[in-house]
C-alpha atoms as a PDB file:
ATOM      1  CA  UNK A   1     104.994  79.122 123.328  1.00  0.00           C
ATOM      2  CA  UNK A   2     108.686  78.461 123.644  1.00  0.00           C
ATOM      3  CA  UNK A   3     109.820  75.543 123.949  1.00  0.00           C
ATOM      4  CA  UNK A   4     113.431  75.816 123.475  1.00  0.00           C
ATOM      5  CA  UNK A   5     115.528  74.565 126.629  1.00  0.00           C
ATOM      6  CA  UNK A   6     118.543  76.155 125.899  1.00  0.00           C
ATOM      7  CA  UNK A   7     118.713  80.258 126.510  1.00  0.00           C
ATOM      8  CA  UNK A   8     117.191  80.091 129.751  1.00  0.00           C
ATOM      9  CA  UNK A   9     120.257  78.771 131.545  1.00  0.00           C
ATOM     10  CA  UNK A  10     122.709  82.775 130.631  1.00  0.00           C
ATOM     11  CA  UNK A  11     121.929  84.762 133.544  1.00  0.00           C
ATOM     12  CA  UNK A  12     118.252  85.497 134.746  1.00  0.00           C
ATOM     13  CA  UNK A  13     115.434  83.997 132.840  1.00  0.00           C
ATOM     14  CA  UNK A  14     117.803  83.622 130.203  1.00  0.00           C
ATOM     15  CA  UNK A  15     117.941  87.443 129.618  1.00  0.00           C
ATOM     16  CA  UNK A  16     121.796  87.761 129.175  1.00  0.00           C
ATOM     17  CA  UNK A  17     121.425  85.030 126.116  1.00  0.00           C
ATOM     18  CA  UNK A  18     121.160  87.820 123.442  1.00  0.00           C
ATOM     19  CA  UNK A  19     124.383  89.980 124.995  1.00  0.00           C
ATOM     20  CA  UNK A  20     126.519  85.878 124.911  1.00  0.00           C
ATOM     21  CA  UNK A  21     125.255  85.606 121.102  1.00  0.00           C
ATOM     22  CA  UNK A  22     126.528  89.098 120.316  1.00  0.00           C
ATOM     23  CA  UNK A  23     130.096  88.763 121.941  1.00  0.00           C
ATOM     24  CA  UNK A  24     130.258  85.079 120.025  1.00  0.00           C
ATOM     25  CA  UNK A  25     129.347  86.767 116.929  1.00  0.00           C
ATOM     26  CA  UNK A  26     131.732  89.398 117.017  1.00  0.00           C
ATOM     27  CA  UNK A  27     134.747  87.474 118.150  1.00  0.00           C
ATOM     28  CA  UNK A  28     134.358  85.104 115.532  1.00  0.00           C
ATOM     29  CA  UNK A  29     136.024  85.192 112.035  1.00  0.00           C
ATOM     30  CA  UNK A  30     133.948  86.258 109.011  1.00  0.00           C
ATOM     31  CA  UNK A  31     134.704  83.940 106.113  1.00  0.00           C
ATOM     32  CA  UNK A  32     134.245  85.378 102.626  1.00  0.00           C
ATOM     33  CA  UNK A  33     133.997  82.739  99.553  1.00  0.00           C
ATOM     34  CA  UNK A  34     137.061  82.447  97.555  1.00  0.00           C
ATOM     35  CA  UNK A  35     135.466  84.044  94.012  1.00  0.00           C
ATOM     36  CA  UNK A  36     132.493  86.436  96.218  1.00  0.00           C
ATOM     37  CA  UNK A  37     132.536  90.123  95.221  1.00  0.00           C
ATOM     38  CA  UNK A  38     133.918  91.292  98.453  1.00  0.00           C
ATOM     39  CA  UNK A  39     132.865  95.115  98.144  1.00  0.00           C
ATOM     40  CA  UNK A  40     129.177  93.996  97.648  1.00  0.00           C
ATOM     41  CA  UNK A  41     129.663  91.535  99.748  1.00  0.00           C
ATOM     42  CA  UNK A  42     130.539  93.356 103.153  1.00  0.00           C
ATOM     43  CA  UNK A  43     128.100  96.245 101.380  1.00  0.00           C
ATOM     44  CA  UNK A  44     124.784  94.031 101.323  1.00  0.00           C
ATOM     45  CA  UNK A  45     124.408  93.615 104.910  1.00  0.00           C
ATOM     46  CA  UNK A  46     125.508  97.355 105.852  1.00  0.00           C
ATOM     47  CA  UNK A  47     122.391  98.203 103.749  1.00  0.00           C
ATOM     48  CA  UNK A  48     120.150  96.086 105.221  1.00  0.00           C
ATOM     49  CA  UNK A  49     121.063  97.252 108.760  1.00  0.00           C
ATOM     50  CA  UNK A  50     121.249 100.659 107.857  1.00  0.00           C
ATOM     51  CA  UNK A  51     117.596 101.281 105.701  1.00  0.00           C
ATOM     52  CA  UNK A  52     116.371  99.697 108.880  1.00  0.00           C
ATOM     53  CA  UNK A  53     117.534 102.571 111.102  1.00  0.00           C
ATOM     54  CA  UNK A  54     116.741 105.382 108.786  1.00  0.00           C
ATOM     55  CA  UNK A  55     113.284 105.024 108.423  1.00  0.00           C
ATOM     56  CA  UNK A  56     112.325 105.919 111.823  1.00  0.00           C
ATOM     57  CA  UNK A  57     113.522 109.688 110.689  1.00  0.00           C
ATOM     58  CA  UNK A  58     109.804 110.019 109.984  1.00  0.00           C
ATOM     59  CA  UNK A  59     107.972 108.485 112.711  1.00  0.00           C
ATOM     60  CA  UNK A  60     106.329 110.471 115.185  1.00  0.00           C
ATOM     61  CA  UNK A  61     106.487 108.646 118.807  1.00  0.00           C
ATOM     62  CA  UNK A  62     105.117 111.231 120.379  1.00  0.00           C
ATOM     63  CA  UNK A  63     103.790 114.952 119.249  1.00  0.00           C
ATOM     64  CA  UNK A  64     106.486 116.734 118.274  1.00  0.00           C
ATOM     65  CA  UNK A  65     108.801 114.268 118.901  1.00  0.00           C
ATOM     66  CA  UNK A  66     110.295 113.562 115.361  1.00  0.00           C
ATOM     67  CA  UNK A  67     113.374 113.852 113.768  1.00  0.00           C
ATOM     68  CA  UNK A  68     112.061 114.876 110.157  1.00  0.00           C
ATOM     69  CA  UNK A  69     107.784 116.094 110.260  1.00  0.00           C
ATOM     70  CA  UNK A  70     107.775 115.893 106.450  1.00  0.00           C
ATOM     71  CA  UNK A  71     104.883 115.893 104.319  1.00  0.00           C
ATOM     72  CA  UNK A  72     105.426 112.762 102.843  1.00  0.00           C
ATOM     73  CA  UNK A  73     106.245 110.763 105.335  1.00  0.00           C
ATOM     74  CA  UNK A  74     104.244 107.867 104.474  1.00  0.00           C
ATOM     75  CA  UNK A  75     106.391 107.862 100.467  1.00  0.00           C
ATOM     76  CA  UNK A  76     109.457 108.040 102.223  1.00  0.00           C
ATOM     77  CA  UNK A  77     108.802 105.030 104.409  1.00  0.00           C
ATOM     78  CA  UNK A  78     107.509 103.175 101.187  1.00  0.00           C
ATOM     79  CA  UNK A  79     110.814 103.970  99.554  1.00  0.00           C
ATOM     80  CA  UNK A  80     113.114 103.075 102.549  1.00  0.00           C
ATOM     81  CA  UNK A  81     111.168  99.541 102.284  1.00  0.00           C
ATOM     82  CA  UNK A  82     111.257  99.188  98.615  1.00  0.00           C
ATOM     83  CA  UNK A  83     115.144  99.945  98.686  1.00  0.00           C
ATOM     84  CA  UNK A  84     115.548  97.070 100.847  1.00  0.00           C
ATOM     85  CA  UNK A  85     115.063  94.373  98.490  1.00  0.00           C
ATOM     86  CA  UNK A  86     118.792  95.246  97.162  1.00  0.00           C
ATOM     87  CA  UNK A  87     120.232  94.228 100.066  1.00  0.00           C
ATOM     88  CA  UNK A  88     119.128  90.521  99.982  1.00  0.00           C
ATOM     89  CA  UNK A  89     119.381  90.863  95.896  1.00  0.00           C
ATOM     90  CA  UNK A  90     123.346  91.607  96.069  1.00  0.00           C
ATOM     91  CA  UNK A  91     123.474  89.529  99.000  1.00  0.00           C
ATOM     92  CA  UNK A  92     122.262  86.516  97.041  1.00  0.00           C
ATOM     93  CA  UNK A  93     124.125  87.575  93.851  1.00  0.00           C
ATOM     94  CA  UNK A  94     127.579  88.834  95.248  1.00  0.00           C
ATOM     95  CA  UNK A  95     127.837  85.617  97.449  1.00  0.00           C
ATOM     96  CA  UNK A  96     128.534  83.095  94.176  1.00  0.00           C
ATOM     97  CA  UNK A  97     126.127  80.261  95.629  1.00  0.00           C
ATOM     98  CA  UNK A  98     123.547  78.899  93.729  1.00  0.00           C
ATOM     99  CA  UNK A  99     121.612  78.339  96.873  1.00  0.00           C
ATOM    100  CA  UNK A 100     121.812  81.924  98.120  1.00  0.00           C
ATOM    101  CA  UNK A 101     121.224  83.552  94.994  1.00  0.00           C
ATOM    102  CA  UNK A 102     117.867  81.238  94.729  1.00  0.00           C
ATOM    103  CA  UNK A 103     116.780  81.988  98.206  1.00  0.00           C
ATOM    104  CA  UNK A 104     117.446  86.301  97.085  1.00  0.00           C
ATOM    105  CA  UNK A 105     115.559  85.637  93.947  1.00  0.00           C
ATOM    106  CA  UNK A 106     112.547  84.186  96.366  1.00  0.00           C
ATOM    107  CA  UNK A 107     112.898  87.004  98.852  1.00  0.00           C
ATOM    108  CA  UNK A 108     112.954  90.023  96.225  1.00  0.00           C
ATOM    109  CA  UNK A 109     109.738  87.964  94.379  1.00  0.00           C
ATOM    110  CA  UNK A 110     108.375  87.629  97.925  1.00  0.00           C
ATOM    111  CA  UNK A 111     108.912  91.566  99.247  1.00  0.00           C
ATOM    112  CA  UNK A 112     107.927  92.910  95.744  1.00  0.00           C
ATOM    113  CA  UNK A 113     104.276  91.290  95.551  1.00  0.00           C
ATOM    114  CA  UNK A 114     103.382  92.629  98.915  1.00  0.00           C
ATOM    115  CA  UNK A 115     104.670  95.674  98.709  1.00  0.00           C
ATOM    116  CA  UNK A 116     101.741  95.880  95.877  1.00  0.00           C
ATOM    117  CA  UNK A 117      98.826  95.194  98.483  1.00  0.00           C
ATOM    118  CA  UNK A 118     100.613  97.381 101.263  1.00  0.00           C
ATOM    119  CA  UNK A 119     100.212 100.441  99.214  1.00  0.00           C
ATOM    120  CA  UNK A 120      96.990  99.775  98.312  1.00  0.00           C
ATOM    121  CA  UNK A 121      95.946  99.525 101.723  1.00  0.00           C
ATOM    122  CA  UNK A 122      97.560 102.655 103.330  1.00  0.00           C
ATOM    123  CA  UNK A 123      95.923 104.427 100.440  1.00  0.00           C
ATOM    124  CA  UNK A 124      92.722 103.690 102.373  1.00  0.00           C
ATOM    125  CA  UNK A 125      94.141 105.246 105.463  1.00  0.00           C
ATOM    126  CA  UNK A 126      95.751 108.396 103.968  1.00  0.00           C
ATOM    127  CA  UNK A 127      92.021 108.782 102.186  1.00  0.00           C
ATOM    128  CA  UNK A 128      90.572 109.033 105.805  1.00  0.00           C
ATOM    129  CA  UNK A 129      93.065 111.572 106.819  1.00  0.00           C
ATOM    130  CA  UNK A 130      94.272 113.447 103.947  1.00  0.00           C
ATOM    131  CA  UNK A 131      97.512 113.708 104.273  1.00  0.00           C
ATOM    132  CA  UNK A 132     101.075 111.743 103.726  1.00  0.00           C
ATOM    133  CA  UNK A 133     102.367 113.290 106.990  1.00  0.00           C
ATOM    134  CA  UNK A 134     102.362 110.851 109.957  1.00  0.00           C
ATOM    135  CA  UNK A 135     101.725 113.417 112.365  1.00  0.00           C
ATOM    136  CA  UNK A 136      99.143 114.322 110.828  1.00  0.00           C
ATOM    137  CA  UNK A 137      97.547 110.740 110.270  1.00  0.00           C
ATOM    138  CA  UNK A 138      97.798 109.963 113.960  1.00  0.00           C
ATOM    139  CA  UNK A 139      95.968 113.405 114.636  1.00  0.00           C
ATOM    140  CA  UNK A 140      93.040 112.009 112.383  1.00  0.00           C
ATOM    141  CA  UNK A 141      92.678 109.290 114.092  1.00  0.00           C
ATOM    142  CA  UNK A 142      90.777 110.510 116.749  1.00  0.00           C
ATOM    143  CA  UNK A 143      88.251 112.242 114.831  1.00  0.00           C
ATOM    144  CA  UNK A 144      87.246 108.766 112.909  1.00  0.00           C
ATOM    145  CA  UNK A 145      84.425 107.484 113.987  1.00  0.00           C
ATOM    146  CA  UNK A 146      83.157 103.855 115.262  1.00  0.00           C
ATOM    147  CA  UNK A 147      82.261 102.859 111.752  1.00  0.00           C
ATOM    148  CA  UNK A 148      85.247 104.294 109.684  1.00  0.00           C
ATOM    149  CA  UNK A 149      87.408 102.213 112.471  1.00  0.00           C
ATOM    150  CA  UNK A 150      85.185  98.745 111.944  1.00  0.00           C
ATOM    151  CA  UNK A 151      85.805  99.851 108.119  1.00  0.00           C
ATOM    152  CA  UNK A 152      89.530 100.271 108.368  1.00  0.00           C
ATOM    153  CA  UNK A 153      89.870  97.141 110.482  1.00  0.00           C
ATOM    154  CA  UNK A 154      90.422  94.550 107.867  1.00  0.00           C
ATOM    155  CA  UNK A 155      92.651  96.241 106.014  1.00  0.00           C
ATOM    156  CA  UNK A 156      94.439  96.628 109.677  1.00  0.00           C
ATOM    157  CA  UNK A 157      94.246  92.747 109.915  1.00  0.00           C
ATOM    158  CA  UNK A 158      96.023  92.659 106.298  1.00  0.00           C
ATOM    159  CA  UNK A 159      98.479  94.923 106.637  1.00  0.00           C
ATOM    160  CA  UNK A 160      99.764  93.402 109.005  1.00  0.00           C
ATOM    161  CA  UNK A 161      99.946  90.178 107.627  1.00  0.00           C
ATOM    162  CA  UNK A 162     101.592  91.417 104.475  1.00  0.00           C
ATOM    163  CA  UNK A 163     104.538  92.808 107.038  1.00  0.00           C
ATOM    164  CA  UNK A 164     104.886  89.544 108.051  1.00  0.00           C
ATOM    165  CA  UNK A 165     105.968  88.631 104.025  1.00  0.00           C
ATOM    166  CA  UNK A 166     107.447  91.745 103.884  1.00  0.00           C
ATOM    167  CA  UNK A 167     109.973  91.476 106.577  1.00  0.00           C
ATOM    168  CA  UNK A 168     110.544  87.588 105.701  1.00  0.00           C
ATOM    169  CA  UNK A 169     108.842  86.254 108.898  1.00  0.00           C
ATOM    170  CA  UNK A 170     107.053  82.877 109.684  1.00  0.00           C
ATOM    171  CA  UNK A 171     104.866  81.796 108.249  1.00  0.00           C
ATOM    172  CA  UNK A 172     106.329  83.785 105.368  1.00  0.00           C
ATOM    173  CA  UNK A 173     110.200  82.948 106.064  1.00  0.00           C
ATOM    174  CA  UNK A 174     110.060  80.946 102.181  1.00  0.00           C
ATOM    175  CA  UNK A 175     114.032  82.646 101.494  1.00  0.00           C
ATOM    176  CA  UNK A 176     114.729  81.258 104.714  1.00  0.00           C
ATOM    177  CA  UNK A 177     113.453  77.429 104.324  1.00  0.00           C
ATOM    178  CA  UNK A 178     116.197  75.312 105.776  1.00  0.00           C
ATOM    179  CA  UNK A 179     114.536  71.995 104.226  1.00  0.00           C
ATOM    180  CA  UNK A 180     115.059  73.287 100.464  1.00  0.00           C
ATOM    181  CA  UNK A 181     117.842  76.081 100.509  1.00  0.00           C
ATOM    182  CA  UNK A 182     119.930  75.501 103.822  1.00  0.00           C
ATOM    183  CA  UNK A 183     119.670  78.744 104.964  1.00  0.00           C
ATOM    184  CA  UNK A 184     118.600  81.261 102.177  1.00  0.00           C
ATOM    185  CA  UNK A 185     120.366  84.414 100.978  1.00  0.00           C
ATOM    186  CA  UNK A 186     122.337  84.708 103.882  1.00  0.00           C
ATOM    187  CA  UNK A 187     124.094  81.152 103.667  1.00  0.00           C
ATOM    188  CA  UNK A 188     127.497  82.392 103.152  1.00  0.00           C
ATOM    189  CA  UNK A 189     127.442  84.883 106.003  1.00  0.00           C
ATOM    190  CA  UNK A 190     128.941  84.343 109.084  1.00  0.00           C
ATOM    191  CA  UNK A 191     130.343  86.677 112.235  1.00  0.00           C
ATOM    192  CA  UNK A 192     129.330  90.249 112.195  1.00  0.00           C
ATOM    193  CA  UNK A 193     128.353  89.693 108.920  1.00  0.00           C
ATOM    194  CA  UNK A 194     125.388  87.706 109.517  1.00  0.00           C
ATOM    195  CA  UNK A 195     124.678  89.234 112.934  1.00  0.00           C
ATOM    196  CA  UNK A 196     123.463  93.006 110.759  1.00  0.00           C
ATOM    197  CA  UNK A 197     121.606  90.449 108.399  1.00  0.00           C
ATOM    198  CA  UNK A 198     119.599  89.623 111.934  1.00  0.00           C
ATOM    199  CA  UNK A 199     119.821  92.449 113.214  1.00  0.00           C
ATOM    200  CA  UNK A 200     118.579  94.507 109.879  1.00  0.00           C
ATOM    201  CA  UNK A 201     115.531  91.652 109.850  1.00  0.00           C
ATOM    202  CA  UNK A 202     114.581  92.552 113.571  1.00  0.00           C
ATOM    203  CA  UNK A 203     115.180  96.098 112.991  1.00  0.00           C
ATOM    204  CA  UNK A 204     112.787  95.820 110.334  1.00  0.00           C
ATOM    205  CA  UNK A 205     110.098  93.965 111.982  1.00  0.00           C
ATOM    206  CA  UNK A 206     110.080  97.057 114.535  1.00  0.00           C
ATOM    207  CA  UNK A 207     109.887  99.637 112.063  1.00  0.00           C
ATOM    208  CA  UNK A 208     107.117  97.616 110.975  1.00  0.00           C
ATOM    209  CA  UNK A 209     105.278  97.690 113.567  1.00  0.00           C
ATOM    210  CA  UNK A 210     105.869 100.971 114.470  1.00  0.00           C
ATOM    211  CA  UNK A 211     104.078 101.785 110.529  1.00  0.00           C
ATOM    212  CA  UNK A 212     101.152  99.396 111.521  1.00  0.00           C
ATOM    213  CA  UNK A 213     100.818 101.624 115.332  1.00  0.00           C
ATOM    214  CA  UNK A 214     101.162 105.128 113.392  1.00  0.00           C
ATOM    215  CA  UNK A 215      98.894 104.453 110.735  1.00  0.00           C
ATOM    216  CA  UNK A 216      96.033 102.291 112.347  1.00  0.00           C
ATOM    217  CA  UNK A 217      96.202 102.304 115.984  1.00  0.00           C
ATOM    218  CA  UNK A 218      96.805 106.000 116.699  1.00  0.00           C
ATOM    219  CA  UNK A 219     100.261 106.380 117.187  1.00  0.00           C
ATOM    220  CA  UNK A 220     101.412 107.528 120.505  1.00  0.00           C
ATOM    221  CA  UNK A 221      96.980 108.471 121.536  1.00  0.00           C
ATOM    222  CA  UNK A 222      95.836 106.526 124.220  1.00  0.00           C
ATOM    223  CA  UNK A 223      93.266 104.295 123.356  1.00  0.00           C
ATOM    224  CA  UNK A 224      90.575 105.501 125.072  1.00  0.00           C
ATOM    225  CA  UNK A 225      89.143 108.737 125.677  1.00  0.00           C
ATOM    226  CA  UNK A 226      89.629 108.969 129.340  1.00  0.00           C
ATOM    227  CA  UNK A 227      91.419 111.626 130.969  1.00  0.00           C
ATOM    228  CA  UNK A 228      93.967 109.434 133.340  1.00  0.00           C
ATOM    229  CA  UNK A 229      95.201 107.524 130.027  1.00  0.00           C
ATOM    230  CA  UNK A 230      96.261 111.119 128.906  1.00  0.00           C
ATOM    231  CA  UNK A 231      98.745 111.544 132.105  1.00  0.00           C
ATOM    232  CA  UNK A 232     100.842 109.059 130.763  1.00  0.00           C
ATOM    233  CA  UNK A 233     103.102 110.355 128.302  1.00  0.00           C
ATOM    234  CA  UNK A 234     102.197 109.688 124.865  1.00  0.00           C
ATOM    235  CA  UNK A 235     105.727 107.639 123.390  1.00  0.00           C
ATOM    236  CA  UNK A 236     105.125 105.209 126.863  1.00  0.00           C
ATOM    237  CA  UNK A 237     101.610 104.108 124.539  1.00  0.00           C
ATOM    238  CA  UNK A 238     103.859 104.414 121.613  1.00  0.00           C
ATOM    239  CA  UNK A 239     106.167 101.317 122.839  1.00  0.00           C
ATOM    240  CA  UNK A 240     103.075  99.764 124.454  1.00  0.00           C
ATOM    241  CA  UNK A 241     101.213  99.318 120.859  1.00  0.00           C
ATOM    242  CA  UNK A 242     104.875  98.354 119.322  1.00  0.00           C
ATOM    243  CA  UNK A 243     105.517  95.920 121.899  1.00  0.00           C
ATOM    244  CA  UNK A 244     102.240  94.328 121.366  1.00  0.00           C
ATOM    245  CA  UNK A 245     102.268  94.016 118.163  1.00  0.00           C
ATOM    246  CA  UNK A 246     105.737  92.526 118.340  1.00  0.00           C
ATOM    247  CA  UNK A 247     104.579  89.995 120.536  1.00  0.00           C
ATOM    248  CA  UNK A 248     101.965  88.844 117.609  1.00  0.00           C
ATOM    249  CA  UNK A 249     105.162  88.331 115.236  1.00  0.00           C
ATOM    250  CA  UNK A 250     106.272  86.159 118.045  1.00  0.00           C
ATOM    251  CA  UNK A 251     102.892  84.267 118.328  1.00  0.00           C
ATOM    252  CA  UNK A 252     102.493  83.651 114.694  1.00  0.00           C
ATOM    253  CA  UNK A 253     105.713  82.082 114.623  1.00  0.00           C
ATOM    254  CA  UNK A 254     104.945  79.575 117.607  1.00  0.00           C
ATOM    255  CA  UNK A 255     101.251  78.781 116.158  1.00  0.00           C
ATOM    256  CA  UNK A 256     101.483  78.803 112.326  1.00  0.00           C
ATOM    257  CA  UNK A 257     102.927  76.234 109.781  1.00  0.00           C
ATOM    258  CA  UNK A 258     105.320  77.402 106.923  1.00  0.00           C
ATOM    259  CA  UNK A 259     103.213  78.376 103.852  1.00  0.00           C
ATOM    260  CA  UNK A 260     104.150  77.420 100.692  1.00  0.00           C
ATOM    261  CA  UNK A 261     105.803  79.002  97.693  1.00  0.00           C
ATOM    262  CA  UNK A 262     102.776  78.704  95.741  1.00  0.00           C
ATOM    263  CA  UNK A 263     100.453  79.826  98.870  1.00  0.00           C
ATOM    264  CA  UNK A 264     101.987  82.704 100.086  1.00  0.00           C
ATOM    265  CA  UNK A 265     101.809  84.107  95.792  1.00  0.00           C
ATOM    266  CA  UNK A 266      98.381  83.395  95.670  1.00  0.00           C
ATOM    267  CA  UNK A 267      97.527  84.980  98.908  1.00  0.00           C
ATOM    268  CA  UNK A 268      99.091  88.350  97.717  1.00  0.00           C
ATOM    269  CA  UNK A 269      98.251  88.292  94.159  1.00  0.00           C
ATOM    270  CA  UNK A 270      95.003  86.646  94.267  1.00  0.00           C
ATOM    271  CA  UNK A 271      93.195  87.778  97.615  1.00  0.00           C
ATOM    272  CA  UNK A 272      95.132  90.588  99.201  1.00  0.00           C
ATOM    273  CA  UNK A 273      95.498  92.859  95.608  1.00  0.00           C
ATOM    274  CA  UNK A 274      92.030  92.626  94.489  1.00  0.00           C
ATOM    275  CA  UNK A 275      90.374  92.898  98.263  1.00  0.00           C
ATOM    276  CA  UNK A 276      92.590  96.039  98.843  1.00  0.00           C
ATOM    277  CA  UNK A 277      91.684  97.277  95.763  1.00  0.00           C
ATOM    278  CA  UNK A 278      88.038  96.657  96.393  1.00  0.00           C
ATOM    279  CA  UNK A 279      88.487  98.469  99.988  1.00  0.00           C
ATOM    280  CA  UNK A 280      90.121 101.652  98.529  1.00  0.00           C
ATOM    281  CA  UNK A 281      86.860 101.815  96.132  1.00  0.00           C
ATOM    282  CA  UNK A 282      84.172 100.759  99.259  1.00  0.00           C
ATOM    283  CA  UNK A 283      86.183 103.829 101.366  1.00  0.00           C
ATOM    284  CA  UNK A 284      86.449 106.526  98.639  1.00  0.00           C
ATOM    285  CA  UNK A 285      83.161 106.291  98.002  1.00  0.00           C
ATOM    286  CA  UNK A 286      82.024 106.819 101.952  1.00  0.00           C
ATOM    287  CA  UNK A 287      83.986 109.259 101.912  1.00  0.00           C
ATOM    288  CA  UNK A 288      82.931 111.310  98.772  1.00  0.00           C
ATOM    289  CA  UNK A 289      79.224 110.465  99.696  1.00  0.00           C
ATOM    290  CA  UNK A 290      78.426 109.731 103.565  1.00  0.00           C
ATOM    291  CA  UNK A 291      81.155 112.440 104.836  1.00  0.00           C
END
């Protein structure tokens, strides 16, 4: 899938490429526009980087093995997300470019609409397990059965498409449209500055996927019943679900055209709302009358 020449050439398969781009980053100089706010400035990307790190306080990689077992996990992860929207928004705004304060309008429009659908659609999984702790929600997993997984699987298949929109990523990456806004919110970034930027937007994509593992794929389970899958330790299937789903941001990227502006509202106004909606109607009532 890639076909970039470059990277491959720093060390090994080209593994010592993202260790080069880190030492370039930091030695260079980070430029800050003559009338920027500075304070918000240096503080947007911080808070990016940061809200990245501090949701995984919640997520269970293993039984037992979490920093805060809460019992409402799945709100605090929800607000984490929601919070960072401000980080693009003063990135945008503090910056004094028209062009970066158009691509942080985009983004915020962007992140906002699907956080819509994305609640919606874990509300179909917490219904299922009764609960807002993740423990707990990985632990119901395996009593589901082979129909209430077929049922949950197309809200599976939407979530994580609205992650995609949520964490900015092709075919989603509108804010970050070269063609029409050079480089989006972060345009008058540069050194260390933009390296937490892309560093808070990978960081991201793993929480992420680490969301889409707990709540639909069983968390750190194996996923089959079979007694040798339960020697290996449970955060090894953890990193093995993560991975793979990180992979699939990768894929989409390599196989999917940008959508546009227009496309990627209608897909979350007009098709994800009202079909999550529908789905958290279809599984309440199983549940109330078939369980």
């Amino acid at each position: 899938m890639q076909l970039r020449k470059g990277p491959n050439v720093s060390g090994p398969f080209g593994l010592l490429q993202p260790l080069f781009d880190g030492v370039k980053l930091f030695l260079k100089e980070t430029i800050v526009p003559a009338k920027a706010n500075k304070i918000l400035f240096f503080a947007a990307p911080m808070l990016t980087f940061i809200l990245a790190l501090i949701g995984w306080a919640v997520m269970p990689v293993s039984y037992g093995y979490v920093l805060a077992d809460i019992n409402v996990g799945v709100l605090y992860l929800f607000a984490i997300s929601s919070l960072g929207v401000y980080g693009i928004i003063i990135a945008g705004w503090s910056s004094n470019s028209q062009y970066s304060f158009l691509g942080a309008i985009r983004s915020s429009a962007q992140m906002v609409s699907y956080e819509v659908s994305l609640g919606l659609i874990v509300i179909s999984v917490l219904i299922f397990a009764g609960s807002l702790n993740l423990t707990d929600i990985v632990l119901s997993y395996q009593e589901r059965t082979l129909f209430e997984h077929v049922l949950l699987l197309p809200m599976l298949v939407m979530f994580f498409v609205s992650t995609l929109a949520e964490t900015n990523r092709h075919p989603f990456d509108l804010p970050e449209a070269e063609a029409e806004l050079v480089a989006g919110f972060n345009v008058e970034y540069s050194a260390m500055a933009f390296a937490l930027f892309f560093l808070g937007e990978y960081a991201n994509m793993i929480l992420m996927c680490g969301m889409t593992t707990t709540l639909f794929l069983g968390g750190w389970l194996p996923p089959f019943e079979i007694e040798a899958l339960k020697i290996i330790p449970g955060f090894v299937w953890f990193a093995l679900k993560v991975s793979f789903l990180l992979f699939c941001f990768i894929w989409v990227r390599a196989a999917l055209p940008r959508y546009r502006y227009d496309q990627l509202m209608r897909l979350g106004w007009k098709i994800f709302l009202p079909l999550s909606l529908l789905w958290v109607v279809i599984v309440s009532g199983y549940v109330v009358y078939f369980k």
